[in-house]
N, C-alpha and C. Protein backbone atom coordinates (compact mmCIF):
# COMPACT_ATOMS: atom_id res chain seq x y z
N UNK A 1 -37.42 -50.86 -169.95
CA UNK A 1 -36.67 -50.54 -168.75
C UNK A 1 -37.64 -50.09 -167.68
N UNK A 2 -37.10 -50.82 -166.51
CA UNK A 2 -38.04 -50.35 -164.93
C UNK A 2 -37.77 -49.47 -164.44
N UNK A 3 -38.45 -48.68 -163.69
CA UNK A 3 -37.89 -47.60 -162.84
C UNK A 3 -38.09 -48.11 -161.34
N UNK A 4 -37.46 -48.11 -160.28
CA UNK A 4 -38.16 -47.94 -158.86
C UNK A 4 -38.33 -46.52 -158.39
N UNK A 5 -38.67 -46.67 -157.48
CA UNK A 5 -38.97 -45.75 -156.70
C UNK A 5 -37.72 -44.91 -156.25
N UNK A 6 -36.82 -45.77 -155.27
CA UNK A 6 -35.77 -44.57 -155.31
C UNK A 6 -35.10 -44.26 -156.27
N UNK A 7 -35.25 -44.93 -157.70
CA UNK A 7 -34.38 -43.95 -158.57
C UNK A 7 -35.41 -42.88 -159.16
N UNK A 8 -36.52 -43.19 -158.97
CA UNK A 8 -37.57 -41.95 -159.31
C UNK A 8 -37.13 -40.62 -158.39
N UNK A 9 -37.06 -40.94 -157.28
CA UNK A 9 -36.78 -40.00 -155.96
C UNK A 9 -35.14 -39.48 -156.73
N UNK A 10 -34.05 -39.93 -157.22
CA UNK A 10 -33.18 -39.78 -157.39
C UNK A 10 -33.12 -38.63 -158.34
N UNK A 11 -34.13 -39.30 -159.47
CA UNK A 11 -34.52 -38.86 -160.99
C UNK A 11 -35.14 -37.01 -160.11
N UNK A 12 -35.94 -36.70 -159.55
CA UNK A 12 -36.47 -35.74 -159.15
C UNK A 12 -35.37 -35.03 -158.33
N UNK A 13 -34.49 -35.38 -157.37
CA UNK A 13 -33.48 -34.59 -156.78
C UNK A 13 -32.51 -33.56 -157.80
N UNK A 14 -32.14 -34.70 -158.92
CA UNK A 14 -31.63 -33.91 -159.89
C UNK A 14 -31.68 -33.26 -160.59
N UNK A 15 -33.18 -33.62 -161.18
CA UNK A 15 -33.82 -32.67 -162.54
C UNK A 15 -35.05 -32.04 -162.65
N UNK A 16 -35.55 -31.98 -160.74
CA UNK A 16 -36.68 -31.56 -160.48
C UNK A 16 -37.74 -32.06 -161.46
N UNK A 17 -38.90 -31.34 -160.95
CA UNK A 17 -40.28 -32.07 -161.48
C UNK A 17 -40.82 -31.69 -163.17
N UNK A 18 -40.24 -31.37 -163.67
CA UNK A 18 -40.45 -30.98 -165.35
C UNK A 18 -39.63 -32.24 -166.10
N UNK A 19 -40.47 -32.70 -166.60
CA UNK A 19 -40.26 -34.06 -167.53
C UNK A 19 -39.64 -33.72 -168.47
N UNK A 20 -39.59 -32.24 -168.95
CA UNK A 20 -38.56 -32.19 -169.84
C UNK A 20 -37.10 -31.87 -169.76
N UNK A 21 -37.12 -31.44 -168.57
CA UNK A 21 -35.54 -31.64 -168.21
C UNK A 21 -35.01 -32.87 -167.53
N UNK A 22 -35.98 -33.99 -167.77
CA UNK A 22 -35.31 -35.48 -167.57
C UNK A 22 -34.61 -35.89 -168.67
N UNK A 23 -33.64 -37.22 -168.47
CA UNK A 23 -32.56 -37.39 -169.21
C UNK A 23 -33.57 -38.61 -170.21
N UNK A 24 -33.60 -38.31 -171.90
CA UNK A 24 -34.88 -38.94 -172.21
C UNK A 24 -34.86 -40.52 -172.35
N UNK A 25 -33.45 -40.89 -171.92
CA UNK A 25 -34.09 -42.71 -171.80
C UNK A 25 -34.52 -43.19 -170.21
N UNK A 26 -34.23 -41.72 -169.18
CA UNK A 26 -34.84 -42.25 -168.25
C UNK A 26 -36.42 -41.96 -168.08
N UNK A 27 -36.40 -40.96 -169.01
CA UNK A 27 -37.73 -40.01 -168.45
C UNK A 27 -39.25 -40.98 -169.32
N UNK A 28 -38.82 -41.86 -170.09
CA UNK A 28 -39.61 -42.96 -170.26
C UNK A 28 -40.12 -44.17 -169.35
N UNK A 29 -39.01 -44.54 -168.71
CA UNK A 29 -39.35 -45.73 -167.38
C UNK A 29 -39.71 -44.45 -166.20
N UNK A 30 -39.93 -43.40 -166.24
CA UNK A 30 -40.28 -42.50 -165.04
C UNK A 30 -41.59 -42.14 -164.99
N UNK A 31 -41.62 -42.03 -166.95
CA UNK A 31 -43.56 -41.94 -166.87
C UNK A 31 -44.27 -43.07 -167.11
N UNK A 32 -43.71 -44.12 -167.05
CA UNK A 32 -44.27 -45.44 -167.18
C UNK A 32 -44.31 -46.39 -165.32
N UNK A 33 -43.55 -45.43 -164.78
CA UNK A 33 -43.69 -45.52 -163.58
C UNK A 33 -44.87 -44.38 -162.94
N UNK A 34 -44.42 -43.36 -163.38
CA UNK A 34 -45.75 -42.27 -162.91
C UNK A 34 -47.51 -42.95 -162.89
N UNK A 35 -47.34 -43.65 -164.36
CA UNK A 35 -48.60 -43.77 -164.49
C UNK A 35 -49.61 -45.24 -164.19
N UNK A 36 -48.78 -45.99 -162.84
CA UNK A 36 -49.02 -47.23 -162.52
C UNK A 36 -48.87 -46.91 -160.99
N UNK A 37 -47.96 -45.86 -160.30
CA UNK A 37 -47.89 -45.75 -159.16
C UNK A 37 -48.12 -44.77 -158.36
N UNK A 38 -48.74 -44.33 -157.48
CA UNK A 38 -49.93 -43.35 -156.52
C UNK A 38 -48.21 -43.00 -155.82
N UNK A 39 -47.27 -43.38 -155.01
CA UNK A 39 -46.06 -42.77 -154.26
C UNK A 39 -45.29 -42.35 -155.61
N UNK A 40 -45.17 -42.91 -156.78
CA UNK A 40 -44.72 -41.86 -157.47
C UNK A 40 -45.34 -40.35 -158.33
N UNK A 41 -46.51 -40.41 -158.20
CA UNK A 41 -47.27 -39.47 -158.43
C UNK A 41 -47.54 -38.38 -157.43
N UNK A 42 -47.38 -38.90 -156.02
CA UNK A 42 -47.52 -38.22 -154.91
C UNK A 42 -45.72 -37.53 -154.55
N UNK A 43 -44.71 -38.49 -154.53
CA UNK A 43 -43.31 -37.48 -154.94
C UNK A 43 -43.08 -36.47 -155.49
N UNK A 44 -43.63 -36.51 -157.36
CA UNK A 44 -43.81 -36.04 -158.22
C UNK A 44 -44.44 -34.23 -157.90
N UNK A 45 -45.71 -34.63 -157.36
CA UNK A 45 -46.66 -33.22 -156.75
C UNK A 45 -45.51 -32.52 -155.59
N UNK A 46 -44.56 -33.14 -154.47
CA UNK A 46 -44.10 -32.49 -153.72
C UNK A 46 -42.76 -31.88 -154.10
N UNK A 47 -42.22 -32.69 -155.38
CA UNK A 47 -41.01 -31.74 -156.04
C UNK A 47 -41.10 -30.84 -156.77
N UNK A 48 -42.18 -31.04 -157.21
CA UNK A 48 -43.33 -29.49 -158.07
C UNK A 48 -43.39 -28.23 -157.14
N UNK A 49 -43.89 -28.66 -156.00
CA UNK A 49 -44.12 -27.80 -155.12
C UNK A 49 -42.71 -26.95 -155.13
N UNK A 50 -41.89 -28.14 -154.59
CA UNK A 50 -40.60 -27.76 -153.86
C UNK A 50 -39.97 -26.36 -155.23
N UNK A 51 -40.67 -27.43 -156.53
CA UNK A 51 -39.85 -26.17 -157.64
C UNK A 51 -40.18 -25.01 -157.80
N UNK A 52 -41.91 -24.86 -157.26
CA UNK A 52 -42.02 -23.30 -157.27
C UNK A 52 -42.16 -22.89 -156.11
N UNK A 53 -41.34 -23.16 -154.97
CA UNK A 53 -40.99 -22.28 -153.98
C UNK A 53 -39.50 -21.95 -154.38
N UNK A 54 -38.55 -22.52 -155.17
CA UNK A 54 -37.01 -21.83 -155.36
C UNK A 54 -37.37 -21.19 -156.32
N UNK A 55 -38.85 -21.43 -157.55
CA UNK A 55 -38.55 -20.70 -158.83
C UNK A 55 -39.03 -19.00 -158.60
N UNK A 56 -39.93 -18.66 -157.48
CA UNK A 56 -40.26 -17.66 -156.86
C UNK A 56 -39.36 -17.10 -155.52
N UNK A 57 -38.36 -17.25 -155.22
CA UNK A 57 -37.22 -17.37 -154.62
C UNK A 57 -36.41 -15.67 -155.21
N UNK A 58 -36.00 -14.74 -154.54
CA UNK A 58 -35.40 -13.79 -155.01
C UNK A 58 -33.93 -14.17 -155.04
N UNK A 59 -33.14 -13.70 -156.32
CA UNK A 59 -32.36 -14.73 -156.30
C UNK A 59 -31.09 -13.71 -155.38
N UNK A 60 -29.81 -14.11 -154.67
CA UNK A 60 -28.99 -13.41 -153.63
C UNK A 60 -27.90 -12.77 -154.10
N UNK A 61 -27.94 -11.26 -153.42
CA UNK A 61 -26.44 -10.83 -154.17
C UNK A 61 -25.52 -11.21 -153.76
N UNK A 62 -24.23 -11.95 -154.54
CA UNK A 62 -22.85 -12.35 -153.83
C UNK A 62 -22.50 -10.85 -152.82
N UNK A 63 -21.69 -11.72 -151.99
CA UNK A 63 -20.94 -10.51 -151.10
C UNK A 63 -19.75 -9.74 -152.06
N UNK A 64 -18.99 -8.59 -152.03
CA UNK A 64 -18.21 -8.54 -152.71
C UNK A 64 -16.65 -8.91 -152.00
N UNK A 65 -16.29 -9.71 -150.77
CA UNK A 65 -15.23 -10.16 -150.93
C UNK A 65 -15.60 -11.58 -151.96
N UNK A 66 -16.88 -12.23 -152.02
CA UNK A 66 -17.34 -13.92 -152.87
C UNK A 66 -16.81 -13.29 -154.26
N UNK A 67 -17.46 -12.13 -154.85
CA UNK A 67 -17.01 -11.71 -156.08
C UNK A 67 -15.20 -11.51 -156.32
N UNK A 68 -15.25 -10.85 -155.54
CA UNK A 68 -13.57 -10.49 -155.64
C UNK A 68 -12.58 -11.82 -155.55
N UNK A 69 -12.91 -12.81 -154.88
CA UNK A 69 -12.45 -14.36 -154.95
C UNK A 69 -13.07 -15.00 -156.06
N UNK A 70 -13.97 -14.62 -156.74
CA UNK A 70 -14.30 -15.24 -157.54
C UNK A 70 -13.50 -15.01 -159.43
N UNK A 71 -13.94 -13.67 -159.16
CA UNK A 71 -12.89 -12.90 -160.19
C UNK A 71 -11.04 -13.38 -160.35
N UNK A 72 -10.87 -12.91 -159.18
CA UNK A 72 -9.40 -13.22 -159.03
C UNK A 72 -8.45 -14.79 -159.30
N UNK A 73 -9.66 -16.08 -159.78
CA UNK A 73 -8.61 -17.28 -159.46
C UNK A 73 -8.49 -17.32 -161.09
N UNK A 74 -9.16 -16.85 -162.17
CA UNK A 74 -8.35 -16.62 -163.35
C UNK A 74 -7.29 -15.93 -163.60
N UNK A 75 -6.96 -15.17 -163.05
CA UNK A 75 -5.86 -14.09 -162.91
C UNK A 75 -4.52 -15.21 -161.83
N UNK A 76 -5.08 -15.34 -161.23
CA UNK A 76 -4.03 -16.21 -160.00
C UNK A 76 -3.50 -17.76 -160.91
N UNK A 77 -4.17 -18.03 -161.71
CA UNK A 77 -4.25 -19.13 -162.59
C UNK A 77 -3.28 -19.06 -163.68
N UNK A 78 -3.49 -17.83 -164.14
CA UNK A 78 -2.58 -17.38 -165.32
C UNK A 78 -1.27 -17.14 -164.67
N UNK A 79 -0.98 -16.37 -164.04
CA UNK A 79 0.38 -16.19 -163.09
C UNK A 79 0.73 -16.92 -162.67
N UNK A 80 -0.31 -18.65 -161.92
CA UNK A 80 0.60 -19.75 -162.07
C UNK A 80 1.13 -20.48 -163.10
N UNK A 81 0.54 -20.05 -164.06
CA UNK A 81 0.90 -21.33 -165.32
C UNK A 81 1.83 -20.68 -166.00
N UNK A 82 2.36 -19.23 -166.00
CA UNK A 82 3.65 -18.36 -166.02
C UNK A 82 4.45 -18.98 -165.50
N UNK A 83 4.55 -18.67 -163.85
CA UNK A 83 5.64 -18.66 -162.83
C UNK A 83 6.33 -20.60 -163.22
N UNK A 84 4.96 -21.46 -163.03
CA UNK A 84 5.15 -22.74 -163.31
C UNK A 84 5.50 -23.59 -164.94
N UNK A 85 5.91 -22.92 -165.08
CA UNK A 85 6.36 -23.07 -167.05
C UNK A 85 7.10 -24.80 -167.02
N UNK A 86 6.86 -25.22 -168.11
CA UNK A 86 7.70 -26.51 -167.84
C UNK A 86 8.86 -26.75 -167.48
N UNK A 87 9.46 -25.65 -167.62
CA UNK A 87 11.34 -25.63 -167.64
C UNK A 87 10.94 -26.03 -165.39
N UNK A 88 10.34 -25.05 -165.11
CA UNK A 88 10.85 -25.24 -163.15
C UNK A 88 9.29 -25.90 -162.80
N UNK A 89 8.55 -26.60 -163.74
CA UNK A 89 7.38 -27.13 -163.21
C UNK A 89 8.08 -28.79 -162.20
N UNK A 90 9.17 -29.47 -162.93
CA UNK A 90 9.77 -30.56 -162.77
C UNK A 90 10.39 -30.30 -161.47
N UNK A 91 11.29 -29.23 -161.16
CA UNK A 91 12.17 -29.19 -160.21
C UNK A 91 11.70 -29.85 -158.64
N UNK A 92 10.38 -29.55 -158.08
CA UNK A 92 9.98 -30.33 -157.04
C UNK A 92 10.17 -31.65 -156.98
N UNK A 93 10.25 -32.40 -158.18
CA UNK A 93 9.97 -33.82 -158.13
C UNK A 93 11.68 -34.28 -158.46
N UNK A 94 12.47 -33.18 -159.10
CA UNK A 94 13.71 -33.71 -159.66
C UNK A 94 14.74 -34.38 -158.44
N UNK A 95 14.35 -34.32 -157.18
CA UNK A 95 15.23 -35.13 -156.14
C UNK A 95 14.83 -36.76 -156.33
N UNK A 96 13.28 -36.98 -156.16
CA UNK A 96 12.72 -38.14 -156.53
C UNK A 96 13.68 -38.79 -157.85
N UNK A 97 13.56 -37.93 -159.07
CA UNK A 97 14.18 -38.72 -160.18
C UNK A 97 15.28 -39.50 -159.86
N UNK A 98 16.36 -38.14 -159.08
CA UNK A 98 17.39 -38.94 -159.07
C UNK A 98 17.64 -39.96 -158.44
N UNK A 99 17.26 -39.81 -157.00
CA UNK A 99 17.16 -41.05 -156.19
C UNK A 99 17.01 -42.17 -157.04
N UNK A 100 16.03 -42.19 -157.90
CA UNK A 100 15.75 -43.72 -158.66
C UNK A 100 16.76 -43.90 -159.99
N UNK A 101 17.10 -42.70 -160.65
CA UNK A 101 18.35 -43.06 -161.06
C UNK A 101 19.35 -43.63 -160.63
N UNK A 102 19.62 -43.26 -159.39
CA UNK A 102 21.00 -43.54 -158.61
C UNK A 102 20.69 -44.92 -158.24
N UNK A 103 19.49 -45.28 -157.69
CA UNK A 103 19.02 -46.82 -157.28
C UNK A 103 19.25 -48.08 -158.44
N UNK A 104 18.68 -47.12 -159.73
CA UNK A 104 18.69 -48.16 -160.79
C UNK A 104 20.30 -48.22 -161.53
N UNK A 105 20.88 -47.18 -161.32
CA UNK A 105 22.38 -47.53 -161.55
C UNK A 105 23.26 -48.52 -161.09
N UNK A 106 23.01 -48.51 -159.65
CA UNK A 106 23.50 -48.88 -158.50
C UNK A 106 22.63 -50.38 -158.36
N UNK A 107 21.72 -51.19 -159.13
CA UNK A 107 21.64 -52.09 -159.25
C UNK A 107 22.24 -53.42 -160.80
N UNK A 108 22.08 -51.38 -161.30
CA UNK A 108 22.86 -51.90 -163.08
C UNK A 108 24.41 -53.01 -162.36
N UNK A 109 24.98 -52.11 -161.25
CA UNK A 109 26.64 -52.07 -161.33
C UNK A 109 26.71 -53.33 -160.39
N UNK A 110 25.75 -53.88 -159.58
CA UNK A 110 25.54 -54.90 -158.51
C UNK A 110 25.77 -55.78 -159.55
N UNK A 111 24.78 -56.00 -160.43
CA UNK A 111 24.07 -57.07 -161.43
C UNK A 111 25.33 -57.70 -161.96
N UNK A 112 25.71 -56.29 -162.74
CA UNK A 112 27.08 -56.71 -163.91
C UNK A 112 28.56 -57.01 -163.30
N UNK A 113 28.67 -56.72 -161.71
CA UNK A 113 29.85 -56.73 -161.12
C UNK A 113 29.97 -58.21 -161.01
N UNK A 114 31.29 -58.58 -160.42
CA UNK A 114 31.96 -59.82 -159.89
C UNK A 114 30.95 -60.19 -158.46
N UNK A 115 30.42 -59.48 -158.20
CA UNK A 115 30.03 -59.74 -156.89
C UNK A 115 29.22 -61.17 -156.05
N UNK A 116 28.15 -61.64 -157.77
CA UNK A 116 27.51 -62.72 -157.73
C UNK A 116 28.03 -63.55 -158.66
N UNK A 117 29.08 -63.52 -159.13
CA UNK A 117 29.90 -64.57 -160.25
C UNK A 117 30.48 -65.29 -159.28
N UNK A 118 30.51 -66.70 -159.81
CA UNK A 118 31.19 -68.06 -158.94
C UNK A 118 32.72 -67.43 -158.05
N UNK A 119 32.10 -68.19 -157.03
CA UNK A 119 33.87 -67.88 -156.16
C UNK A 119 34.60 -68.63 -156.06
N UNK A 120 36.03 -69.06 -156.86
CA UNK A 120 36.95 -70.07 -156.50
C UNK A 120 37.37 -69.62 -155.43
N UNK A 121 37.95 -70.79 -154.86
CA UNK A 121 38.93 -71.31 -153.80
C UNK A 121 39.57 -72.87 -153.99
N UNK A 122 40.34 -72.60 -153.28
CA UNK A 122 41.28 -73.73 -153.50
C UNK A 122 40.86 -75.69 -152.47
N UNK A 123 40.66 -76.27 -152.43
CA UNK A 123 40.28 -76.97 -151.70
C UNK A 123 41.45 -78.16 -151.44
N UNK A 124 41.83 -78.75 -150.40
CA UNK A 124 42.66 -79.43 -149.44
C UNK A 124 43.39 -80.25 -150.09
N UNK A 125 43.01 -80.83 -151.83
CA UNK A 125 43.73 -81.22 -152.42
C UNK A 125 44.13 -80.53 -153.72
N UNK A 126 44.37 -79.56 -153.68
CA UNK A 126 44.21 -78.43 -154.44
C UNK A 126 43.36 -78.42 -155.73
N UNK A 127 42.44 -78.98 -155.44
CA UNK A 127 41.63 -78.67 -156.99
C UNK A 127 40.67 -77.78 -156.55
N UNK A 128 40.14 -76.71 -157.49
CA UNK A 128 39.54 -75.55 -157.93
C UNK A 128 37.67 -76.25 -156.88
N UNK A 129 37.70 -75.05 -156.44
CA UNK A 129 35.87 -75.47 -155.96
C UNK A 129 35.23 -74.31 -156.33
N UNK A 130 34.16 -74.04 -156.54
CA UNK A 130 33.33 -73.46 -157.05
C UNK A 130 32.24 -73.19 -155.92
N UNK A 131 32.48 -72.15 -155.04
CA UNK A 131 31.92 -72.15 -153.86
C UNK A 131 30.43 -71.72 -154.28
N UNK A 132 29.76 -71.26 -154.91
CA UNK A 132 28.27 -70.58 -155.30
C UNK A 132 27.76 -72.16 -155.47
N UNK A 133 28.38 -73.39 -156.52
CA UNK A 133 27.71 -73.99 -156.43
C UNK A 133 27.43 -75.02 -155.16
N UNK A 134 28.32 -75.09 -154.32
CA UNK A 134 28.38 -75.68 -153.26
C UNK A 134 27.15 -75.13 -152.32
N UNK A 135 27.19 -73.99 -152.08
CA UNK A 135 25.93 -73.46 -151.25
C UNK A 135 24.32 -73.62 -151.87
N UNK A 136 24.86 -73.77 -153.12
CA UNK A 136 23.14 -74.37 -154.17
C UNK A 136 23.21 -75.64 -154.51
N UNK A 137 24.08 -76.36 -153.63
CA UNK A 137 23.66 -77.91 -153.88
C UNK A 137 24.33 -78.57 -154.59
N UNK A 138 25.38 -78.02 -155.57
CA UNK A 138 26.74 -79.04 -155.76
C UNK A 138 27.42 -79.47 -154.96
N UNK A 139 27.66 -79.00 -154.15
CA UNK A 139 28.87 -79.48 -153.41
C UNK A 139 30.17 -79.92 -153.45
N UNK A 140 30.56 -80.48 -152.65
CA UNK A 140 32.41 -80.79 -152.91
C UNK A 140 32.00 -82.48 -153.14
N UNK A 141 32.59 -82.80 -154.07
CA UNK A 141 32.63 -84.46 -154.19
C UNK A 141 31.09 -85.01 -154.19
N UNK A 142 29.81 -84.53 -154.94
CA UNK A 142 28.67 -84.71 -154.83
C UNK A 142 28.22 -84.41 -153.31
N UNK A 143 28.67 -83.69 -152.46
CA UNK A 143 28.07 -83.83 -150.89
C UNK A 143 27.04 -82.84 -151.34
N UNK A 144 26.15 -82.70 -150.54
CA UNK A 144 24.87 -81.87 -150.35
C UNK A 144 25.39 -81.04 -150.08
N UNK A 145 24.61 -79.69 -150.13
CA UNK A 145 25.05 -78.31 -149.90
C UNK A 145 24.29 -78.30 -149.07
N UNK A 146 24.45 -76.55 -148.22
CA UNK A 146 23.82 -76.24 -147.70
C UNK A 146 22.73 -76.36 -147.14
């Protein structure tokens, strides 16, 4: 496996310049890249750098409202997963349900009704016509439909 260059640059953003905190099937195409290429060797020296200016870095005290927000969303977490119990977790969405109940009923009762079943009528010499097929191309006396 090859490495380029920007995934070398990539490889260093993430896991800084210690080869042993590279991920180890990359950190093989990284030193097989190190050791053929002068810009990756020269990257290499400036993320080093970069690591011991944060590793000598004093590290910052949170503020204590950061702590107090920080503390508090386990607590706020638990009291939602109380308040939100499965029984009233549903209720926001239970208007949605019904709507689509009522839709899919209300197509059950379309489907199964008279509504799209053949329509007699009587025709000029009184024999029976079958008006659905007339509009799909039976017609009266073989005529074309619609």
């Amino acid at each position: 496996m090859t490495m380029r260059l920007e995934e070398f640059r990539s490889l260093l953003d993430a896991w800084g310049a210690d080869p042993g905190r590279w991920p180890g099937e990359r950190r093989e195409a990284a030193e097989a890249l190190l050791a053929v290429s002068d810009e990756a060797r020269r990257l290499l020296a400036e993320e080093a750098a970069f690591d011991g200016l944060l590793a000598g870095a004093p590290p910052a005290a949170p503020s204590a409202a950061l702590l107090d927000s920080v503390l508090a969303i386990p607590r706020t977490a638990r009291q939602t997963r109380k308040a939100g119990s499965w029984r009233f977790g549903f209720l926001p969405v239970l208007p949605r349900f019904a709507g689509l109940a009522a839709a899919a009923m209300l197509g059950f009762y379309i489907g199964t009704t008279s509504l799209f079943q053949p329509v007699q009528t009587m025709a000029a010499d009184n024999d029976t016509v079958i008006i659905s097929d007339y509009v799909f191309g039976g017609g009266i006396d073989g005529e074309a439909g619609l």
